[in-house]
PDB file of N, CA and C in Angstrom:
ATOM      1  N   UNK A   1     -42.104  17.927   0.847  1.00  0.00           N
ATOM      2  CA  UNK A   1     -41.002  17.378   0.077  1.00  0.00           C
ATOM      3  C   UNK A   1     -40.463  16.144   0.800  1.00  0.00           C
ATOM      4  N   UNK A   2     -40.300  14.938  -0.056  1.00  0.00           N
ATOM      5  CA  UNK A   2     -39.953  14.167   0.894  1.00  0.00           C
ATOM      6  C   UNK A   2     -38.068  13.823  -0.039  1.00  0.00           C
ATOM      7  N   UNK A   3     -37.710  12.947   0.655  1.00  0.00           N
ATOM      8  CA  UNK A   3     -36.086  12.918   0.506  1.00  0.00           C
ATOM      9  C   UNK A   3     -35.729  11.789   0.978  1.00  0.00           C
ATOM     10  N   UNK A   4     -35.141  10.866   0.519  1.00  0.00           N
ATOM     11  CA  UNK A   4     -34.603   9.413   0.883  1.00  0.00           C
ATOM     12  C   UNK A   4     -32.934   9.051   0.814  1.00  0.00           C
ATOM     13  N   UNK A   5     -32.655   9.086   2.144  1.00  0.00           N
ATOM     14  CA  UNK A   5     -31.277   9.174   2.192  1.00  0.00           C
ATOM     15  C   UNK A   5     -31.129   7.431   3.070  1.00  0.00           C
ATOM     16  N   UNK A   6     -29.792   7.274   2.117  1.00  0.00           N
ATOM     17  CA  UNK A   6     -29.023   5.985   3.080  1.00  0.00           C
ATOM     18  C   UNK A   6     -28.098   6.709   4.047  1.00  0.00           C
ATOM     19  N   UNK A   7     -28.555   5.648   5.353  1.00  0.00           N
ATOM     20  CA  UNK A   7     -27.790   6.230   6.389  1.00  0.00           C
ATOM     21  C   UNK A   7     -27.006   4.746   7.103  1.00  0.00           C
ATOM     22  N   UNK A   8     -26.074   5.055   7.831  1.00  0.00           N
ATOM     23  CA  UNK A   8     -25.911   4.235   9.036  1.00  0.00           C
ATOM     24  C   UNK A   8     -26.016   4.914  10.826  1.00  0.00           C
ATOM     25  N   UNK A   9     -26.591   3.843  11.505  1.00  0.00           N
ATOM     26  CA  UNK A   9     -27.050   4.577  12.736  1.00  0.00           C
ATOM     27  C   UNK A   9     -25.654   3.952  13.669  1.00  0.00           C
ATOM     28  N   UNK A  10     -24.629   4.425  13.987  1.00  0.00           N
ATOM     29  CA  UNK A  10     -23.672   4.460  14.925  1.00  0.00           C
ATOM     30  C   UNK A  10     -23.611   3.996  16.289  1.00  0.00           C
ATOM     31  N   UNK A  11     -25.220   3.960  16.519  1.00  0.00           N
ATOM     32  CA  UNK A  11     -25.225   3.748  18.274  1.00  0.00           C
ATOM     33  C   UNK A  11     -25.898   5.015  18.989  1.00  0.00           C
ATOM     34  N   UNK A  12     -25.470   6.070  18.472  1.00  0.00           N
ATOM     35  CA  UNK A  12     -25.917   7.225  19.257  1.00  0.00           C
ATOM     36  C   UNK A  12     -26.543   8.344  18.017  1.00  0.00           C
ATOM     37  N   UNK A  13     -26.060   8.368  16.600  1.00  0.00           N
ATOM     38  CA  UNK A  13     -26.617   8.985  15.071  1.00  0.00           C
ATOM     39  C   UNK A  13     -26.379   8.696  14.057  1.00  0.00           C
ATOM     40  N   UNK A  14     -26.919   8.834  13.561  1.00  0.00           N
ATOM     41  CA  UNK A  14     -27.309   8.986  12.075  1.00  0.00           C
ATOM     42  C   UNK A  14     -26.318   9.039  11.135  1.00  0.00           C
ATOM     43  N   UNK A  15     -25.414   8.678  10.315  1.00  0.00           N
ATOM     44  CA  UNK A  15     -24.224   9.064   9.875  1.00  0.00           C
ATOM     45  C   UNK A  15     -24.882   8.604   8.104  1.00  0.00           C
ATOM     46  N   UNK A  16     -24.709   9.653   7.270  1.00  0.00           N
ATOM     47  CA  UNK A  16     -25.481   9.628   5.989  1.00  0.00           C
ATOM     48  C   UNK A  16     -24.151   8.757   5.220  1.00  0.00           C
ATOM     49  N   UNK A  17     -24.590   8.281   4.246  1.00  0.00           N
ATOM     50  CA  UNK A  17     -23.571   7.672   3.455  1.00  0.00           C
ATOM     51  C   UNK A  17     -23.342   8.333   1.960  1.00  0.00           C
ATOM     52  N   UNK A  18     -23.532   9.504   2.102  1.00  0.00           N
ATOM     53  CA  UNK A  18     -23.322  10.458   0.472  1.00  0.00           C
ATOM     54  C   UNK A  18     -23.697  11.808   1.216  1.00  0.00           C
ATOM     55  N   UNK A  19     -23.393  12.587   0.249  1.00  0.00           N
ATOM     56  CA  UNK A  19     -23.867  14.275   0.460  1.00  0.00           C
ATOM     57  C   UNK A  19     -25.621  14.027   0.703  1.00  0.00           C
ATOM     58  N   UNK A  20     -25.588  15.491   1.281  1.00  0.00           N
ATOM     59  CA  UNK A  20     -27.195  15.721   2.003  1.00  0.00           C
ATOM     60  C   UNK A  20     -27.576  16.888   1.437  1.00  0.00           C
ATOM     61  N   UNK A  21     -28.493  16.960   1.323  1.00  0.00           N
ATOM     62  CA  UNK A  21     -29.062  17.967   0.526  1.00  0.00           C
ATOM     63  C   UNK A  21     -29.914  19.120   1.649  1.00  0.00           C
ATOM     64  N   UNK A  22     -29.548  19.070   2.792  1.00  0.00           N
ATOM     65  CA  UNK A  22     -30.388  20.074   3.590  1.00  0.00           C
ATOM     66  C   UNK A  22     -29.767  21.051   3.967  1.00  0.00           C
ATOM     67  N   UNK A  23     -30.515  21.870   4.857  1.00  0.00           N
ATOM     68  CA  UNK A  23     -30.343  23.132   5.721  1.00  0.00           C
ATOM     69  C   UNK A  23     -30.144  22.505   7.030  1.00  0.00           C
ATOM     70  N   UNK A  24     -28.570  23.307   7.079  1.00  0.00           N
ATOM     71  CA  UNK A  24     -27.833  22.801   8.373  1.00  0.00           C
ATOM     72  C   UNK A  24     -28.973  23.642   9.839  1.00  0.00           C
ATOM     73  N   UNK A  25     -29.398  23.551  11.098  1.00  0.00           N
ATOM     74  CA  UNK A  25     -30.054  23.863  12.014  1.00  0.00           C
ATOM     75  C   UNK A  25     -31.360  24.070  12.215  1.00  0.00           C
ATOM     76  N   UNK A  26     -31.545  23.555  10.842  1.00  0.00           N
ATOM     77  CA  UNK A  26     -33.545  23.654  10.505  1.00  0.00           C
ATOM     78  C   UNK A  26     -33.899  21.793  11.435  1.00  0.00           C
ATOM     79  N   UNK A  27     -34.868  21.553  11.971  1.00  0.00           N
ATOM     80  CA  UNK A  27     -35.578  20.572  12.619  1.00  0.00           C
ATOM     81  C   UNK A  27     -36.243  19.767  11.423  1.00  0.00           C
ATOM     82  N   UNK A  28     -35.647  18.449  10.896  1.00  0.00           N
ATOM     83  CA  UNK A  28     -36.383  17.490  10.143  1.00  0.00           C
ATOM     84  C   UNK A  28     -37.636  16.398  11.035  1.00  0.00           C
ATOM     85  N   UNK A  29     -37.947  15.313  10.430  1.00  0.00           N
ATOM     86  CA  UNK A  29     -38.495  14.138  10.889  1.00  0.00           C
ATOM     87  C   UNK A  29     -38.097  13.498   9.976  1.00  0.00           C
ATOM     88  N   UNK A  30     -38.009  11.855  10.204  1.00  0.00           N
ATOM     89  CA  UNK A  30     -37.236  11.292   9.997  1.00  0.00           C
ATOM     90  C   UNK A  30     -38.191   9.988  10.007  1.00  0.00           C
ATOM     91  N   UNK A  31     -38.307   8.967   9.311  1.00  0.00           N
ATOM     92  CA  UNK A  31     -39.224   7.929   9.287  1.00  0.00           C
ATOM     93  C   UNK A  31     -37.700   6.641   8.933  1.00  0.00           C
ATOM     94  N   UNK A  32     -37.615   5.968   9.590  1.00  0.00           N
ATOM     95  CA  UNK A  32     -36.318   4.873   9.387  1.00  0.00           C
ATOM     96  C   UNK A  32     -36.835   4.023   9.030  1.00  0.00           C
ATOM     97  N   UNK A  33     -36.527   2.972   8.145  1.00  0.00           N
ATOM     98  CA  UNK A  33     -36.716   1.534   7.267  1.00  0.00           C
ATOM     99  C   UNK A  33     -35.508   1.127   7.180  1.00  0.00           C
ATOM    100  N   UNK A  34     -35.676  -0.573   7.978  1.00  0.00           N
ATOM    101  CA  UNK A  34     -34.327  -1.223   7.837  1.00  0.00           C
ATOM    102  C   UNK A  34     -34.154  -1.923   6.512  1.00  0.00           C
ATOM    103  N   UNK A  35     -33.179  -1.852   5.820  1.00  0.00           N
ATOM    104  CA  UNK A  35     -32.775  -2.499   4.541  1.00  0.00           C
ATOM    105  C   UNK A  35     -32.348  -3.702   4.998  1.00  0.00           C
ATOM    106  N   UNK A  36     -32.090  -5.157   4.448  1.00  0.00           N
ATOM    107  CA  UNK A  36     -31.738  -6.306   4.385  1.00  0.00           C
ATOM    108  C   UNK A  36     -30.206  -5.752   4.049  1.00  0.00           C
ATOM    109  N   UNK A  37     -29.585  -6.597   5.142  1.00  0.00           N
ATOM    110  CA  UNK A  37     -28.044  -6.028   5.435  1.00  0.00           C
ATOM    111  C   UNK A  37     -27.307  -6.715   4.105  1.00  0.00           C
ATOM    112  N   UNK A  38     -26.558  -5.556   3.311  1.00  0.00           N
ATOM    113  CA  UNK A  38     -25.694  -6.067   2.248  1.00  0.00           C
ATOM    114  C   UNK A  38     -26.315  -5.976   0.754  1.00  0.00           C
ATOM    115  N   UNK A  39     -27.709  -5.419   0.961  1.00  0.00           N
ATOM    116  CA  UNK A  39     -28.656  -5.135  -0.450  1.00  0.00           C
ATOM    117  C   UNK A  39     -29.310  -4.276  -0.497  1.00  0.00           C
ATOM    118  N   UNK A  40     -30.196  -3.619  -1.502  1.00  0.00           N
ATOM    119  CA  UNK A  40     -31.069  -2.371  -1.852  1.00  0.00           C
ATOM    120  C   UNK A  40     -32.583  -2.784  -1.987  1.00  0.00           C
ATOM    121  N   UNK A  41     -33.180  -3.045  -1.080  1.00  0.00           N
ATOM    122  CA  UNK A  41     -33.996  -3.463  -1.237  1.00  0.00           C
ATOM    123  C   UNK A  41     -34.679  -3.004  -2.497  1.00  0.00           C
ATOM    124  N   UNK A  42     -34.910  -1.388  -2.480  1.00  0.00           N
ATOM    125  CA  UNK A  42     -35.535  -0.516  -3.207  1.00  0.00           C
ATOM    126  C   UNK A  42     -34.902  -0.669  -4.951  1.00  0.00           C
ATOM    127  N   UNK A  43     -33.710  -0.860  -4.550  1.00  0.00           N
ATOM    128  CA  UNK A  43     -33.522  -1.507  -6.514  1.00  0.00           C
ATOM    129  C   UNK A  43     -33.387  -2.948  -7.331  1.00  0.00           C
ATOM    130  N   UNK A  44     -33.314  -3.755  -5.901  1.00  0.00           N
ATOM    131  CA  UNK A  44     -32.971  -5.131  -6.140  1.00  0.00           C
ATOM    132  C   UNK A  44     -33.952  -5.624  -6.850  1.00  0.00           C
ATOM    133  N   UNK A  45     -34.236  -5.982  -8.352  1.00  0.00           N
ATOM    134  CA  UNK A  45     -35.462  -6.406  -9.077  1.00  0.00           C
ATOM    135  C   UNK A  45     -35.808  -8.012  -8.450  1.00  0.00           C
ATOM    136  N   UNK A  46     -35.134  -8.460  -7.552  1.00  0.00           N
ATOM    137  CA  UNK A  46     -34.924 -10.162  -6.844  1.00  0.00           C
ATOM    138  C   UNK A  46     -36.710  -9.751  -6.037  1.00  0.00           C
ATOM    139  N   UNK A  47     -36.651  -8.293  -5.675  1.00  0.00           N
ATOM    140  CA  UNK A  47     -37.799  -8.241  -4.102  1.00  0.00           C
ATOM    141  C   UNK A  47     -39.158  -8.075  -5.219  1.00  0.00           C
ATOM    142  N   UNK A  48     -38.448  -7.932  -6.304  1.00  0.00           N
ATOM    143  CA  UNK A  48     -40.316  -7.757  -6.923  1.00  0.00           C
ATOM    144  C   UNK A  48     -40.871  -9.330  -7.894  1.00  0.00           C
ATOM    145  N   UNK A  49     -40.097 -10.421  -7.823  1.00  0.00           N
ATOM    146  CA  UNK A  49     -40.483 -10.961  -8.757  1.00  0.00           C
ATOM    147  C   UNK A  49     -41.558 -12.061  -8.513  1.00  0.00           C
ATOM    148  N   UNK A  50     -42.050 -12.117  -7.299  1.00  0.00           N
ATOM    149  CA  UNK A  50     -43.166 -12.115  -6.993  1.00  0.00           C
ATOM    150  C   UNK A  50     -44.362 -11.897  -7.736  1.00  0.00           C
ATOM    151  N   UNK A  51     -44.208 -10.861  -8.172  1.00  0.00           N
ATOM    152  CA  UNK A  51     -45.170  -9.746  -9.260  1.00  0.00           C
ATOM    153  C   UNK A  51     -45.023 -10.235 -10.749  1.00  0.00           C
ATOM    154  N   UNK A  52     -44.179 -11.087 -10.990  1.00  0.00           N
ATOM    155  CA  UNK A  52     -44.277 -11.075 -12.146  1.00  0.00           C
ATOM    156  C   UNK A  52     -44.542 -12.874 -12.363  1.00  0.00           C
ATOM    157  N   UNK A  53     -45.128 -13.387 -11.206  1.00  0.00           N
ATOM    158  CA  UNK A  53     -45.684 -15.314 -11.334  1.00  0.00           C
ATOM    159  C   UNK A  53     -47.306 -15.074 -12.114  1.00  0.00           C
ATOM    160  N   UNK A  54     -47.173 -15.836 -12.881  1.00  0.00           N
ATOM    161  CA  UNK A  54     -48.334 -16.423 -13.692  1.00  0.00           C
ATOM    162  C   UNK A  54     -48.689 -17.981 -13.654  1.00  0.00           C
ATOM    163  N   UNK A  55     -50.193 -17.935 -13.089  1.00  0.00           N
ATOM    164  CA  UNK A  55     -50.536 -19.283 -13.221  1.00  0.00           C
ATOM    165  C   UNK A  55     -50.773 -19.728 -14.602  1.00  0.00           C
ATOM    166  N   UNK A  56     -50.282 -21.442 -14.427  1.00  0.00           N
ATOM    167  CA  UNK A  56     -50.558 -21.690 -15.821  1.00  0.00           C
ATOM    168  C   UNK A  56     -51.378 -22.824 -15.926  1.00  0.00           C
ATOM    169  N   UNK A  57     -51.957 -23.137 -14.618  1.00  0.00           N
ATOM    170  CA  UNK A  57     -52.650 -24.146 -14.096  1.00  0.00           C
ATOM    171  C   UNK A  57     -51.781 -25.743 -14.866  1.00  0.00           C
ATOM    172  N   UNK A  58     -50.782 -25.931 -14.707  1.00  0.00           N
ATOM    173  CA  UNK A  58     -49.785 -26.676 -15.118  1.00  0.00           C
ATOM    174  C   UNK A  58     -49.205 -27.501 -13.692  1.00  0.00           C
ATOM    175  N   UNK A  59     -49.767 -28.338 -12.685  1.00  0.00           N
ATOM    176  CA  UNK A  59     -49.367 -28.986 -11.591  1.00  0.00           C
ATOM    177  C   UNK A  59     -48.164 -29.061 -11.524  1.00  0.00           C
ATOM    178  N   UNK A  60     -47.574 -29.972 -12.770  1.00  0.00           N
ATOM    179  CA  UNK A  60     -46.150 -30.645 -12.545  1.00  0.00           C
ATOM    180  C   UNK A  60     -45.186 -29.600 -13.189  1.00  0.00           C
ATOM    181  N   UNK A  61     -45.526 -28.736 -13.469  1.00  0.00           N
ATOM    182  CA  UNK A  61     -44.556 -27.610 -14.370  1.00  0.00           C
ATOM    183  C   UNK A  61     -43.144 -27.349 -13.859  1.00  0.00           C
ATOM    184  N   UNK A  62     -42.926 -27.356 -12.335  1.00  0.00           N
ATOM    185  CA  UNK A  62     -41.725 -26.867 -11.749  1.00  0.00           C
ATOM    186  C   UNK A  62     -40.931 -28.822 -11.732  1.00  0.00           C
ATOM    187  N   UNK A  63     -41.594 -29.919 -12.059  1.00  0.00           N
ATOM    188  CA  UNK A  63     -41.063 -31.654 -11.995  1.00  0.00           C
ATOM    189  C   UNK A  63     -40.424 -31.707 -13.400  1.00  0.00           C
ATOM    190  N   UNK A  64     -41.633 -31.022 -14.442  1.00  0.00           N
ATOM    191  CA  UNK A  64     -41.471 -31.608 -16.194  1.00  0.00           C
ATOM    192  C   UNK A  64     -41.195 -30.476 -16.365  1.00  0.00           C
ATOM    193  N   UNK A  65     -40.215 -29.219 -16.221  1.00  0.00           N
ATOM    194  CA  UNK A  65     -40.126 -28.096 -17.229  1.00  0.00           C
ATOM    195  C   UNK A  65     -39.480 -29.166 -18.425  1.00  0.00           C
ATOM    196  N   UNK A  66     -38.331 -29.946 -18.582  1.00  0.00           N
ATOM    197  CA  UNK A  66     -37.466 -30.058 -19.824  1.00  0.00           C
ATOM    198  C   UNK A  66     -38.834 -31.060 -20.674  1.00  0.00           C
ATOM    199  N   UNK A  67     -40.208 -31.627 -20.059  1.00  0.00           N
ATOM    200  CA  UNK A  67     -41.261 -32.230 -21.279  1.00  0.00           C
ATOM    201  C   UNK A  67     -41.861 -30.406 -21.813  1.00  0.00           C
ATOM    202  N   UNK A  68     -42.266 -29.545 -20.747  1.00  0.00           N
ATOM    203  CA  UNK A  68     -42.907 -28.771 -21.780  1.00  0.00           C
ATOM    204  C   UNK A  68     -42.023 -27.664 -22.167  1.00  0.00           C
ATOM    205  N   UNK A  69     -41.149 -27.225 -21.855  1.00  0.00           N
ATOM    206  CA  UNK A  69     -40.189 -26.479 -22.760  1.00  0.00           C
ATOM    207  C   UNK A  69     -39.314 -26.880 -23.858  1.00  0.00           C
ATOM    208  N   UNK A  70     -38.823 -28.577 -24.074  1.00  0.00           N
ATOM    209  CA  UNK A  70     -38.298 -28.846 -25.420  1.00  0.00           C
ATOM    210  C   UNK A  70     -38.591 -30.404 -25.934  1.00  0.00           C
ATOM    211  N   UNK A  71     -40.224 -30.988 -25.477  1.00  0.00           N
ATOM    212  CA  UNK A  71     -40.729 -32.169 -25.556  1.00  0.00           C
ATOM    213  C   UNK A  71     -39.953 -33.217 -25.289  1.00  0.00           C
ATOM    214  N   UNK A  72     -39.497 -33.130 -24.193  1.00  0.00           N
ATOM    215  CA  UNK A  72     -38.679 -34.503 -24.000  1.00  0.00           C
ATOM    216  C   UNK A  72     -40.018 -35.076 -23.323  1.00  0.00           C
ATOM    217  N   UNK A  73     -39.741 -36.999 -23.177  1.00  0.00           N
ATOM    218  CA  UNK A  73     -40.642 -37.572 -22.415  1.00  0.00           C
ATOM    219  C   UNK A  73     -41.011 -37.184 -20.849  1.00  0.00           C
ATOM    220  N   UNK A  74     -42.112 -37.329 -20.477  1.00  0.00           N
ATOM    221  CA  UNK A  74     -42.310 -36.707 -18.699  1.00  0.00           C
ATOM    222  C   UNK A  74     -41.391 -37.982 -17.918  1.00  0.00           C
ATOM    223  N   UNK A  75     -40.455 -37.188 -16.884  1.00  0.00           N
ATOM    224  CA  UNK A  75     -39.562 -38.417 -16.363  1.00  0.00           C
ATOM    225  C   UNK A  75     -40.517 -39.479 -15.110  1.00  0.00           C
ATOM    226  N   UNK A  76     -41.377 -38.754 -14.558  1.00  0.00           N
ATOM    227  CA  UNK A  76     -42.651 -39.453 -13.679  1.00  0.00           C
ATOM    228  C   UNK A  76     -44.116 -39.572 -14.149  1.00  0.00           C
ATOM    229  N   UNK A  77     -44.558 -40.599 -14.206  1.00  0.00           N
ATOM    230  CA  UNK A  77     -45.947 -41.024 -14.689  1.00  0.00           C
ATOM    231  C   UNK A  77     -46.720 -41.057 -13.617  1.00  0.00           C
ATOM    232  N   UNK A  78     -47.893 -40.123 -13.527  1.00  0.00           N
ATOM    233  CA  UNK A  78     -48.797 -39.964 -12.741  1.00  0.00           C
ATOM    234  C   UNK A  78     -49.971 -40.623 -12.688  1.00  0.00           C
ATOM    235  N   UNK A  79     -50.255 -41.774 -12.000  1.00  0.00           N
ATOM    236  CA  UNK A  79     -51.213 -42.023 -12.120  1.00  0.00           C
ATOM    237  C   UNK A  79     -52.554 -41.506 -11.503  1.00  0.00           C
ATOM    238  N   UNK A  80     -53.874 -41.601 -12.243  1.00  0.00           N
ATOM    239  CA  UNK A  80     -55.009 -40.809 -11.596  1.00  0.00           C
ATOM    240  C   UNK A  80     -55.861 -41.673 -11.329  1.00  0.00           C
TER     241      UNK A  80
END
């Protein structure tokens, strides 16, 4: 069974930040992962959007979004 609790570590333990769901004098293990101080890593949809880039083989796409999203003229002419 595994179980994922937020904690803060004090210096010397563990101090949970909500109710715990265990058996008080039974021996756990414990695997720690530091979170980015001030966020959730685990719900923040910001850490996955990575996952959601599509190439569009479009070079200048991030220079001309306002030519190909509502045809305005391209503001730089590229020459080749």
């Amino acid at each position: 069974m595994t179980k994922i609790l937020e904690v803060l570590f004090d210096g010397s333990v563990f101090r949970p930040s909500g109710p715990v769901d265990l058996e008080a004098g039974k021996k756990y293990t414990i695997t720690v992962q530091l979170s980015p101080e001030g966020s959730d890593a685990d719900k923040d949809p910001a850490f996955e959007i990575a996952s959601l880039a599509v190439d569009t083989h479009i070079p200048d796409l991030a220079e001309e979004h306002d030519h190909y999203l509502y045809g305005s003229p391209k503001r730089v002419v590229y020459e080749q």
